[in-house]
PDB file of N, CA and C in Angstrom:
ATOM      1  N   UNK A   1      -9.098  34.390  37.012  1.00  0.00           N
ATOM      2  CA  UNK A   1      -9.016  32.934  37.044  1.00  0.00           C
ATOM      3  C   UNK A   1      -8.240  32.503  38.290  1.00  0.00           C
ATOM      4  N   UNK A   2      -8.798  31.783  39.438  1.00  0.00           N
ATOM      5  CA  UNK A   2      -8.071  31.079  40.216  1.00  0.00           C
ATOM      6  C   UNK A   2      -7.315  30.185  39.654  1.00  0.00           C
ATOM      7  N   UNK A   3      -6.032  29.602  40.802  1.00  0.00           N
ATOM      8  CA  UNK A   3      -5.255  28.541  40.188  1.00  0.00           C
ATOM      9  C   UNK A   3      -5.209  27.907  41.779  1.00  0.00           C
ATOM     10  N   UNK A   4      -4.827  26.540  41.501  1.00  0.00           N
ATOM     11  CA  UNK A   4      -4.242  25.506  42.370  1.00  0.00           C
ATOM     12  C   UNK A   4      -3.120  24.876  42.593  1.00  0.00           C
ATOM     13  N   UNK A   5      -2.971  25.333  43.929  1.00  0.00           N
ATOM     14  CA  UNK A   5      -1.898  24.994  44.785  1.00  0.00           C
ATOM     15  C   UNK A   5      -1.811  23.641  45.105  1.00  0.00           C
ATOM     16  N   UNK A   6      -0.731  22.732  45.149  1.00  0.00           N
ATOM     17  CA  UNK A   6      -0.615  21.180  45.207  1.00  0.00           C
ATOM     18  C   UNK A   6       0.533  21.998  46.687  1.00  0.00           C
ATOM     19  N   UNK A   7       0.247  21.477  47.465  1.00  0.00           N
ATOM     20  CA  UNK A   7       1.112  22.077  48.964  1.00  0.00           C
ATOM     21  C   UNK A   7       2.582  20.961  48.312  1.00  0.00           C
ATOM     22  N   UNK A   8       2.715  21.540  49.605  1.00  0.00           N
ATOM     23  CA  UNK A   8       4.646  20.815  49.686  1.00  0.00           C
ATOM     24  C   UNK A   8       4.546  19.644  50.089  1.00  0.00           C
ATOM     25  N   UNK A   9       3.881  19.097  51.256  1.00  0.00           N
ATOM     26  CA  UNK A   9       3.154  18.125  52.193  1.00  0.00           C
ATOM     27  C   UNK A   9       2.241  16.986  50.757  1.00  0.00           C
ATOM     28  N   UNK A  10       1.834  17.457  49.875  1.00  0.00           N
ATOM     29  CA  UNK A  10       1.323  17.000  48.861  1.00  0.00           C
ATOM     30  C   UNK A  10       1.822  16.170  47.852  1.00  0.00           C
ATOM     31  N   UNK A  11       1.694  15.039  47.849  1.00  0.00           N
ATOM     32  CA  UNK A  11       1.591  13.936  46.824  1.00  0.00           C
ATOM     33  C   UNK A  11       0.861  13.360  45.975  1.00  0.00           C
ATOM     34  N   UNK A  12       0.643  13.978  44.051  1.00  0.00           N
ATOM     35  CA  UNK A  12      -0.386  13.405  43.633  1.00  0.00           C
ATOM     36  C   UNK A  12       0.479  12.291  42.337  1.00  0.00           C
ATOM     37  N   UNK A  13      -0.420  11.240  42.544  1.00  0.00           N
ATOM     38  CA  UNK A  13       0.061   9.995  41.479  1.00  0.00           C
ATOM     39  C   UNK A  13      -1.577   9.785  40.741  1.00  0.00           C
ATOM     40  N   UNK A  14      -1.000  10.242  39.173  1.00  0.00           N
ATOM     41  CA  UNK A  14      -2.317  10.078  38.141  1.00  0.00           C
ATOM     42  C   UNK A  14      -2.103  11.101  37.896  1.00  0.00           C
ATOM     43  N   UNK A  15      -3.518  11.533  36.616  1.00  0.00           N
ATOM     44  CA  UNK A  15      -3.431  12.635  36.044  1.00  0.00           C
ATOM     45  C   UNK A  15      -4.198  14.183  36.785  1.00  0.00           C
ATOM     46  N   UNK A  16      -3.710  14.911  36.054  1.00  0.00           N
ATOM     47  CA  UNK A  16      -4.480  16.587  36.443  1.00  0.00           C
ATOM     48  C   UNK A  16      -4.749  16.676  35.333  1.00  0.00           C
ATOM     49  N   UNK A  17      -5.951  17.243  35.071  1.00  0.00           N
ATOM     50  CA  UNK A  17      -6.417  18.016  33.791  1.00  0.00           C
ATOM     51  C   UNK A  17      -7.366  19.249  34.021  1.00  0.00           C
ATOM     52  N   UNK A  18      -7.431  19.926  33.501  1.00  0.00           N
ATOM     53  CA  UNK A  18      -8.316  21.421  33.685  1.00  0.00           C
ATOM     54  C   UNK A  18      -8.317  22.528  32.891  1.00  0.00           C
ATOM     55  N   UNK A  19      -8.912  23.531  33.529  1.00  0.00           N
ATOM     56  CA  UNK A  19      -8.391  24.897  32.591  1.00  0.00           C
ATOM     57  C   UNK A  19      -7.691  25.826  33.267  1.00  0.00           C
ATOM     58  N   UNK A  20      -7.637  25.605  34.852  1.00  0.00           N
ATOM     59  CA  UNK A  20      -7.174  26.521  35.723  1.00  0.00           C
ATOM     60  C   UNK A  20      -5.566  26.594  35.736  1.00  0.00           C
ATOM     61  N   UNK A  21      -4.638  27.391  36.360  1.00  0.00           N
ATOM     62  CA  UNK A  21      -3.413  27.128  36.822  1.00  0.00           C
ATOM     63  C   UNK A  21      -3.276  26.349  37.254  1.00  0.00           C
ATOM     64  N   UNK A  22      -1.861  25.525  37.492  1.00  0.00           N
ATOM     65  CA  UNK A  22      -1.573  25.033  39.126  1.00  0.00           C
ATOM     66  C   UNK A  22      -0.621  25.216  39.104  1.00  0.00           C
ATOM     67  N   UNK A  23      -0.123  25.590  40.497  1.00  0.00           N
ATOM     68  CA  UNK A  23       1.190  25.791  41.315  1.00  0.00           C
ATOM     69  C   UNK A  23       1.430  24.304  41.680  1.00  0.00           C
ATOM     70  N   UNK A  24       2.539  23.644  41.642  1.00  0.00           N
ATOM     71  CA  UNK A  24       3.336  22.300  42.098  1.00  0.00           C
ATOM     72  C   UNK A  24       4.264  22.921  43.049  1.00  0.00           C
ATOM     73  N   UNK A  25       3.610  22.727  44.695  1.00  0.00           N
ATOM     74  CA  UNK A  25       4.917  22.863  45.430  1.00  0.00           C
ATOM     75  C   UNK A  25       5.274  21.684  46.110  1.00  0.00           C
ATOM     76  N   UNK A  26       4.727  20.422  46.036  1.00  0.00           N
ATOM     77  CA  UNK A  26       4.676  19.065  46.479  1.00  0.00           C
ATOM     78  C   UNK A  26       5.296  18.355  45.460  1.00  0.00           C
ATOM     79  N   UNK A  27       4.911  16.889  45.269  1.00  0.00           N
ATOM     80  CA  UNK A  27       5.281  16.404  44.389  1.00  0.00           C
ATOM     81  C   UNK A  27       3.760  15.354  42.936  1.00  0.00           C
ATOM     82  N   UNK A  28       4.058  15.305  41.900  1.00  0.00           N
ATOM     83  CA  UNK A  28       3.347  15.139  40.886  1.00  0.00           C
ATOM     84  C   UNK A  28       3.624  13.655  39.918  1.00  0.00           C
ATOM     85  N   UNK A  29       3.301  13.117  40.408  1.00  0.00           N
ATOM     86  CA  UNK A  29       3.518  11.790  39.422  1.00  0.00           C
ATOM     87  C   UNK A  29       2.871  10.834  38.389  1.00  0.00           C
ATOM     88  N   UNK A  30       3.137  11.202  37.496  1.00  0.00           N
ATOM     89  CA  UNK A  30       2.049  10.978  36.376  1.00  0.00           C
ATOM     90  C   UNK A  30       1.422  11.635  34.930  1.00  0.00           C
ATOM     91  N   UNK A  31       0.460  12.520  35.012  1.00  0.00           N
ATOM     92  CA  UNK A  31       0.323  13.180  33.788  1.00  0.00           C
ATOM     93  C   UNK A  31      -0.442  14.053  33.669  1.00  0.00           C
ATOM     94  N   UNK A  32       0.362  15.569  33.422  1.00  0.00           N
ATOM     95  CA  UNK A  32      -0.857  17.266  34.101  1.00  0.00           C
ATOM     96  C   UNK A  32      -0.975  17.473  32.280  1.00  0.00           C
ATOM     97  N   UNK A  33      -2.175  17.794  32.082  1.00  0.00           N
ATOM     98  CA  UNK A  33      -2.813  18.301  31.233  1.00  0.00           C
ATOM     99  C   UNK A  33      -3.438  19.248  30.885  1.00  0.00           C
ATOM    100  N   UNK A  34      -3.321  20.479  30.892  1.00  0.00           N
ATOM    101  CA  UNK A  34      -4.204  21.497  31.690  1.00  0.00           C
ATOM    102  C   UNK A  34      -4.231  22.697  30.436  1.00  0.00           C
ATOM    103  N   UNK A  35      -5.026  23.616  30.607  1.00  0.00           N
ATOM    104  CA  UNK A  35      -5.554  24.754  29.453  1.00  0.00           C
ATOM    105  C   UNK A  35      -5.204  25.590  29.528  1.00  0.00           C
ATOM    106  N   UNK A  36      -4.159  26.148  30.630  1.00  0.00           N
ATOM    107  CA  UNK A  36      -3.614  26.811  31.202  1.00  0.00           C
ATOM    108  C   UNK A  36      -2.161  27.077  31.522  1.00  0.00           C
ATOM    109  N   UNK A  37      -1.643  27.503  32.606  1.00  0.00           N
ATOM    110  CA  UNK A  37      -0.268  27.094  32.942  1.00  0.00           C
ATOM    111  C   UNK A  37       0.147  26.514  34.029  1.00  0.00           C
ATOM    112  N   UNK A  38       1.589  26.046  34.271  1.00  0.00           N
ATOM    113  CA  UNK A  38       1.949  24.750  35.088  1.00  0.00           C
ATOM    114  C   UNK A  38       2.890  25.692  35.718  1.00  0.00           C
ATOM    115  N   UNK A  39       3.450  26.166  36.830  1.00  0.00           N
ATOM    116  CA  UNK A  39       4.488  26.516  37.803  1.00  0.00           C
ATOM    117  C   UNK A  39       4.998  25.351  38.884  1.00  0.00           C
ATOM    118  N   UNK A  40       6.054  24.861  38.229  1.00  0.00           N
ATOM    119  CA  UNK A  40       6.521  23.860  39.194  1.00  0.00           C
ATOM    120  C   UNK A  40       7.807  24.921  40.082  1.00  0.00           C
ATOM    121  N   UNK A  41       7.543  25.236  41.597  1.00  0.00           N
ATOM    122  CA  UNK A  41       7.864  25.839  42.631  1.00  0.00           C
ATOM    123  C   UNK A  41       9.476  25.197  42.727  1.00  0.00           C
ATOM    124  N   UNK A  42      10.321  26.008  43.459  1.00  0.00           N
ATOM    125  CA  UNK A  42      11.602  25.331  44.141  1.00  0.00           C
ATOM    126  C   UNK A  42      11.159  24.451  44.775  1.00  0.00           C
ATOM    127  N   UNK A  43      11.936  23.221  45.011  1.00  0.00           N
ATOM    128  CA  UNK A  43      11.794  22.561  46.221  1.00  0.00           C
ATOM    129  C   UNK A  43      10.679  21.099  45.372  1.00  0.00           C
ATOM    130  N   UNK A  44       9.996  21.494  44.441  1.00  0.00           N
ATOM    131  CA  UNK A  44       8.913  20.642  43.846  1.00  0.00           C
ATOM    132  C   UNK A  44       9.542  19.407  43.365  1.00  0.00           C
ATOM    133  N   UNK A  45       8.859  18.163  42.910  1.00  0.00           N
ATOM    134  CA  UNK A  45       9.413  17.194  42.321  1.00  0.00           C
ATOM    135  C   UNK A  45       7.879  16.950  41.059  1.00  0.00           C
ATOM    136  N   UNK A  46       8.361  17.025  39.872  1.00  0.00           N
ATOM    137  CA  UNK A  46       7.266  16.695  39.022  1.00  0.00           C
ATOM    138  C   UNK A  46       8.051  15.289  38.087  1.00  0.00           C
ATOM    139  N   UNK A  47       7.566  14.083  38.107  1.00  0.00           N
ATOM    140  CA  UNK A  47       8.183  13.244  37.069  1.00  0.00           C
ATOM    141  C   UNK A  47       6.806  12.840  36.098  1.00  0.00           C
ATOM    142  N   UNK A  48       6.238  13.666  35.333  1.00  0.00           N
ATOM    143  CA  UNK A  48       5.186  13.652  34.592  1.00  0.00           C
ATOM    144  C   UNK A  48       4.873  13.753  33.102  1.00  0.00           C
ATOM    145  N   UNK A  49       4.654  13.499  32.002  1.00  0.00           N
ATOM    146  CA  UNK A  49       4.738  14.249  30.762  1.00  0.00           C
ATOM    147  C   UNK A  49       3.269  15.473  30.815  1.00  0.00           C
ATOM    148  N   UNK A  50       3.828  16.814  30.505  1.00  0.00           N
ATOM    149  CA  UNK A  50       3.219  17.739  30.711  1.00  0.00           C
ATOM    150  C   UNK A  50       2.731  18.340  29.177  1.00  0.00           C
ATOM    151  N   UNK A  51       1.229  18.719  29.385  1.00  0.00           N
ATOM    152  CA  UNK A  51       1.114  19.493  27.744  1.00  0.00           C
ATOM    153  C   UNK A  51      -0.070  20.264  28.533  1.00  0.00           C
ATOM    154  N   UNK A  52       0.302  21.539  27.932  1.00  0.00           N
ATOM    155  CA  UNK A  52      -0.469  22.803  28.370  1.00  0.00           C
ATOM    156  C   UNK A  52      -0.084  24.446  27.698  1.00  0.00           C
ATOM    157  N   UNK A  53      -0.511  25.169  28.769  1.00  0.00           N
ATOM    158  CA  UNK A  53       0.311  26.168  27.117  1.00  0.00           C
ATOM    159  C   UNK A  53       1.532  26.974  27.606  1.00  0.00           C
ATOM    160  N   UNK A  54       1.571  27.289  29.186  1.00  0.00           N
ATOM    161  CA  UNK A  54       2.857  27.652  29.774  1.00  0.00           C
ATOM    162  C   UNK A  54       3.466  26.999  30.546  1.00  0.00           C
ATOM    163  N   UNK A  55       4.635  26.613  30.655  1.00  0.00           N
ATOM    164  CA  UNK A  55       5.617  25.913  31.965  1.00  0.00           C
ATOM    165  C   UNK A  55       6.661  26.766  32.128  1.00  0.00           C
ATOM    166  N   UNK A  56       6.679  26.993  33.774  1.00  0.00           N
ATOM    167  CA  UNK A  56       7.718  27.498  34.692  1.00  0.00           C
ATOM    168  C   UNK A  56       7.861  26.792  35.369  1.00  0.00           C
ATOM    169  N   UNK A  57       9.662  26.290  35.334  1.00  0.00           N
ATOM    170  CA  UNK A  57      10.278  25.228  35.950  1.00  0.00           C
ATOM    171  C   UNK A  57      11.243  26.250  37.281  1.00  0.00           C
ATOM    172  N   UNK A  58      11.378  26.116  38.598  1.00  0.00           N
ATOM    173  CA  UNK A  58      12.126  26.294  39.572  1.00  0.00           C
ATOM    174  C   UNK A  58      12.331  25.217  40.404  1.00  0.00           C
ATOM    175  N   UNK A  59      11.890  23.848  40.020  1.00  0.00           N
ATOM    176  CA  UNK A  59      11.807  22.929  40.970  1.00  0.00           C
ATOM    177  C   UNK A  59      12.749  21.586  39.933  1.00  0.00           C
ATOM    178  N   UNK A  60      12.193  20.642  40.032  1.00  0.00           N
ATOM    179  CA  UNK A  60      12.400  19.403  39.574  1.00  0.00           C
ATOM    180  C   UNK A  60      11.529  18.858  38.487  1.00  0.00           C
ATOM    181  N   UNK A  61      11.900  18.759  37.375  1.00  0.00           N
ATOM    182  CA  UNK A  61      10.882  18.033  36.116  1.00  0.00           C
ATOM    183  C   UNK A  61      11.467  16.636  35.368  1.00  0.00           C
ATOM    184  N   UNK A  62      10.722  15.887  35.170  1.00  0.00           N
ATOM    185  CA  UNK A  62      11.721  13.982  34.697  1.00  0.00           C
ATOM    186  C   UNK A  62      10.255  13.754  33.969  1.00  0.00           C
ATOM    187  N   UNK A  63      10.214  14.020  32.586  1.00  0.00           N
ATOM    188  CA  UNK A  63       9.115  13.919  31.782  1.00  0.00           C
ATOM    189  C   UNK A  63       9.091  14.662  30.598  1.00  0.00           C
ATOM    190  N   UNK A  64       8.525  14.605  29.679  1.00  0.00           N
ATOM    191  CA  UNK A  64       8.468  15.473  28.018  1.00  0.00           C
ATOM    192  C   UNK A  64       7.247  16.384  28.305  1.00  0.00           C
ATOM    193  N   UNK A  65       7.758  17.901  27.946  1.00  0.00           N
ATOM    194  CA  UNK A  65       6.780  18.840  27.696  1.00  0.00           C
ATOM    195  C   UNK A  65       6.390  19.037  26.264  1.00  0.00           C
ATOM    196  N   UNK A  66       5.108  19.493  26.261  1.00  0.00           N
ATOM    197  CA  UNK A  66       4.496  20.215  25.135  1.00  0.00           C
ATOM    198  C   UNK A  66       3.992  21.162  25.541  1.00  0.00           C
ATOM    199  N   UNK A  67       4.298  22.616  25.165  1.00  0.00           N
ATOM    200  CA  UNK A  67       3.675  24.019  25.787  1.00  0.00           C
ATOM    201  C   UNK A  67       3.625  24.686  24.424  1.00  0.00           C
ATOM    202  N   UNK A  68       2.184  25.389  24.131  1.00  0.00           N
ATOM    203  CA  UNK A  68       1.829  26.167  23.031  1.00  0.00           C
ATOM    204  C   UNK A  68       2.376  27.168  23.042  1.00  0.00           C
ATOM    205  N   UNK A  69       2.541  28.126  24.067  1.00  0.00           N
ATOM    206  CA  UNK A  69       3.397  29.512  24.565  1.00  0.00           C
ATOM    207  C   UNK A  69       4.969  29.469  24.501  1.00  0.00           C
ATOM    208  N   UNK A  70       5.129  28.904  25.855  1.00  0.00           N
ATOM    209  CA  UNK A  70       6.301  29.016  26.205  1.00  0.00           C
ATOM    210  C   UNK A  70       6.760  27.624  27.745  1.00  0.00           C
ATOM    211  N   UNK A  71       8.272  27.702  27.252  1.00  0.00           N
ATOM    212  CA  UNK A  71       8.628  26.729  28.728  1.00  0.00           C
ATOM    213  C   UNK A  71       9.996  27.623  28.907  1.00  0.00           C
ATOM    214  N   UNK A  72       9.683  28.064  30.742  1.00  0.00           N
ATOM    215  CA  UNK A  72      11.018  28.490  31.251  1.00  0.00           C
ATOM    216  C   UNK A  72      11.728  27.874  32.132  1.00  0.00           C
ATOM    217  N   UNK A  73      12.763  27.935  32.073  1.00  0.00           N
ATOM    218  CA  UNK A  73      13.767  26.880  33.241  1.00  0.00           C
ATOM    219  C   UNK A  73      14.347  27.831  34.072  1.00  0.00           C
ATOM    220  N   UNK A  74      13.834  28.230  35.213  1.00  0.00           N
ATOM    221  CA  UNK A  74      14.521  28.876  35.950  1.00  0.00           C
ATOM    222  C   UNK A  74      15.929  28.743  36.467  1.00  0.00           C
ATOM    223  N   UNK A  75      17.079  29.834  37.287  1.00  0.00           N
ATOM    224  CA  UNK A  75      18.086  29.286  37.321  1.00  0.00           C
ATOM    225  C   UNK A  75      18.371  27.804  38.424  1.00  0.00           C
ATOM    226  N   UNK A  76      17.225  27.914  39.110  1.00  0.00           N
ATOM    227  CA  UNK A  76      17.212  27.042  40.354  1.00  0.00           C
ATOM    228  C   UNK A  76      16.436  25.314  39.834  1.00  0.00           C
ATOM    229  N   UNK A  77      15.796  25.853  38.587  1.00  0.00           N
ATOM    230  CA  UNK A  77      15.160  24.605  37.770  1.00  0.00           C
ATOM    231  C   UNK A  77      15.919  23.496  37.124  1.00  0.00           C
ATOM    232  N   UNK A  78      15.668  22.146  37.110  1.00  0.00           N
ATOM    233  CA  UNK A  78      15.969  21.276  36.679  1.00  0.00           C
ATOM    234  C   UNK A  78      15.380  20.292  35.615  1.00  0.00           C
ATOM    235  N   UNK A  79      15.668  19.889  34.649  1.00  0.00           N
ATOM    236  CA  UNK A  79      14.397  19.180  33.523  1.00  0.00           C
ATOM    237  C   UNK A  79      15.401  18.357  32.868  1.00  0.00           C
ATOM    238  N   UNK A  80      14.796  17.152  32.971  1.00  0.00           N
ATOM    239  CA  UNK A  80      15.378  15.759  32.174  1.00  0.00           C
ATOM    240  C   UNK A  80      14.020  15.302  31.578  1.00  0.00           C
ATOM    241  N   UNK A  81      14.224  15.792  30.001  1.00  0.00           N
ATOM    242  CA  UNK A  81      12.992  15.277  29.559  1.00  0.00           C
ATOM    243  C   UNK A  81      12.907  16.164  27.670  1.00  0.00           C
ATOM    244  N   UNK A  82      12.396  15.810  27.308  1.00  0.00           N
ATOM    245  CA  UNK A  82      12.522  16.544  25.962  1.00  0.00           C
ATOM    246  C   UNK A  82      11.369  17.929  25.878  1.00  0.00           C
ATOM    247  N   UNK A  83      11.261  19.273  25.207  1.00  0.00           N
ATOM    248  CA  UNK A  83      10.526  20.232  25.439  1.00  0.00           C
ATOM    249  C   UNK A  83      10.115  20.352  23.603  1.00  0.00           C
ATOM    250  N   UNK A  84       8.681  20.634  23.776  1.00  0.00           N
ATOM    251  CA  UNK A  84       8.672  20.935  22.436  1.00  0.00           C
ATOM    252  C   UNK A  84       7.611  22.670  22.561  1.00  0.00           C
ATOM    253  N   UNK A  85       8.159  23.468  22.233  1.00  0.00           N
ATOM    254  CA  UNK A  85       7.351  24.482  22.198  1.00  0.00           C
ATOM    255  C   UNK A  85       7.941  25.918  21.775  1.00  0.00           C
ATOM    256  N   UNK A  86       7.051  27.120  21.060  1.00  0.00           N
ATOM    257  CA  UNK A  86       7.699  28.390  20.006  1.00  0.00           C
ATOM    258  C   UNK A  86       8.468  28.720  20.514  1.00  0.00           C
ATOM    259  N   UNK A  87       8.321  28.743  22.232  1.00  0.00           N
ATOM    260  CA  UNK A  87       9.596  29.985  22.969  1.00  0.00           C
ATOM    261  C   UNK A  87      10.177  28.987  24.271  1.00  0.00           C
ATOM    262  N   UNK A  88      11.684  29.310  24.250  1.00  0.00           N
ATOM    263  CA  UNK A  88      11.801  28.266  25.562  1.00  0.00           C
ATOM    264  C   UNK A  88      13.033  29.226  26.119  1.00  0.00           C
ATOM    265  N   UNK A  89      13.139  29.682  27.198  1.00  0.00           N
ATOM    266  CA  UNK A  89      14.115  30.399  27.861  1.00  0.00           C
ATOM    267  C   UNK A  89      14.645  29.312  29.256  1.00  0.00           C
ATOM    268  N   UNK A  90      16.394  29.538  28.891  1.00  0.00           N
ATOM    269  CA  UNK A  90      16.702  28.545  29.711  1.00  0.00           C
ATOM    270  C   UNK A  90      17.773  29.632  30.799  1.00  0.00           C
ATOM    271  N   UNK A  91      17.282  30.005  31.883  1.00  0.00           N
ATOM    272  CA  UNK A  91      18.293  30.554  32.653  1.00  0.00           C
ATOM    273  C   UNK A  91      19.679  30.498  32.842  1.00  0.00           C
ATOM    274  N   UNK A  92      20.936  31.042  33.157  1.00  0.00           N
ATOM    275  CA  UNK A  92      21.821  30.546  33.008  1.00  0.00           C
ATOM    276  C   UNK A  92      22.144  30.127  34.273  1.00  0.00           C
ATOM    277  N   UNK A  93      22.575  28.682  34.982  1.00  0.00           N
ATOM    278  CA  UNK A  93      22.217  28.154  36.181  1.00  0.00           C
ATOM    279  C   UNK A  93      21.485  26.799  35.978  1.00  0.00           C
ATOM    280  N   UNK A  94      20.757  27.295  35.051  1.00  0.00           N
ATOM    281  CA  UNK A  94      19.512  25.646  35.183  1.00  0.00           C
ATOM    282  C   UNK A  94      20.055  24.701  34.414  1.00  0.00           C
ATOM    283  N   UNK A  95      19.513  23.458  34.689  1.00  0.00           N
ATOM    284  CA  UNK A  95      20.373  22.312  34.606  1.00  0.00           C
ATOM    285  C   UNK A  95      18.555  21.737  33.390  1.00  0.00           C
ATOM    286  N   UNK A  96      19.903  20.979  32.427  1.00  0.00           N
ATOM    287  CA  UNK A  96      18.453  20.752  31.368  1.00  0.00           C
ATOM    288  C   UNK A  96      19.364  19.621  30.558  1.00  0.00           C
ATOM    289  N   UNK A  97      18.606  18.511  30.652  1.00  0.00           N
ATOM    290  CA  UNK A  97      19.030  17.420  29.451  1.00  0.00           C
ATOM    291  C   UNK A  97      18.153  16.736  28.876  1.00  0.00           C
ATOM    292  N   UNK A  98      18.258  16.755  27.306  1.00  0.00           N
ATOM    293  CA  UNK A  98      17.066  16.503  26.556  1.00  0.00           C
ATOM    294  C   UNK A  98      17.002  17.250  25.198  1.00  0.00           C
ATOM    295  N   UNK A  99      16.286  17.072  24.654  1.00  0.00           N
ATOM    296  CA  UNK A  99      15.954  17.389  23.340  1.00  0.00           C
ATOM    297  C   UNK A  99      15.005  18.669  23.344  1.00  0.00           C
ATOM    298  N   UNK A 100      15.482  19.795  22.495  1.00  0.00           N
ATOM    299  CA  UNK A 100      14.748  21.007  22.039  1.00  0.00           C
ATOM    300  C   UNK A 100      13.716  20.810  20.946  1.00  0.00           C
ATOM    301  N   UNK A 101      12.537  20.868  20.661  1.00  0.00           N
ATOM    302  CA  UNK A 101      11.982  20.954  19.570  1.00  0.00           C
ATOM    303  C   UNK A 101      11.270  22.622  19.194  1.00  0.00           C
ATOM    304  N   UNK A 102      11.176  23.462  18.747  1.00  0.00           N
ATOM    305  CA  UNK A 102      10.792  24.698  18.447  1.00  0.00           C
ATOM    306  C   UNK A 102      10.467  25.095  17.423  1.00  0.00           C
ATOM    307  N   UNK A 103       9.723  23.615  16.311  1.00  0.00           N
ATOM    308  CA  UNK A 103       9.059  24.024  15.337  1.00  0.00           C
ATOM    309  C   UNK A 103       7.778  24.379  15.826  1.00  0.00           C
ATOM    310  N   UNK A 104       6.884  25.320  14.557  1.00  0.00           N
ATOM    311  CA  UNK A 104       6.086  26.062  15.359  1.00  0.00           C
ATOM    312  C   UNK A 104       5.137  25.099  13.829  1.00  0.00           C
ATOM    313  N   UNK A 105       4.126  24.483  14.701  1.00  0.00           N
ATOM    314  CA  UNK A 105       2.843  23.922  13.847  1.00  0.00           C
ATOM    315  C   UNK A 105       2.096  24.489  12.537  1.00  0.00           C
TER     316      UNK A 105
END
């Protein structure tokens, strides 16, 4: 399965939806939806509500996740926003405010 790269140079406002990956190394404003998983890069800015089935945070997140899998906060990651999903690993380093949810459906 290919995935997509949003460059650094890159600014998207509105939604993403798909089945593929995407890498966020730019910035994202609005609302990713995807069948797949979300890697928001160092350096990234995402202010979006996200539902998909994996998130890896190393960048910037300002929005509510829903991930079927898992959401990780890297140590370099940042997330202001509430997470609802079975597994959530929060690095020690990363900066996170918001609400945990980890009931499992």
């Amino acid at each position: 399965m290919t995935e997509t790269v949003i460059g650094k140079s890159i600014t998207i406002d509105g939604e993403i939806s798909g089945t593929e990956p995407v890498i966020v190394e730019g910035s994202v404003k609005g609302k990713i939806s995807l069948e797949s998983s979300v890697v928001v890069a160092s350096g990234a800015v995402v202010e979006a509500d996200i539902n998909t089935e994996e998130v890896e945070i190393s960048g910037q997140v300002t929005g509510n996740i829903v991930a079927s899998q898992r959401v990780e906060i890297k140590a370099d990651g940042k997330m202001v926003g509430d997470i609802k999903s079975p597994r959530i690993l929060i690095a020690d380093g990363a900066g996170f405010k918001g609400n945990i949810d980890m009931d499992v459906d």
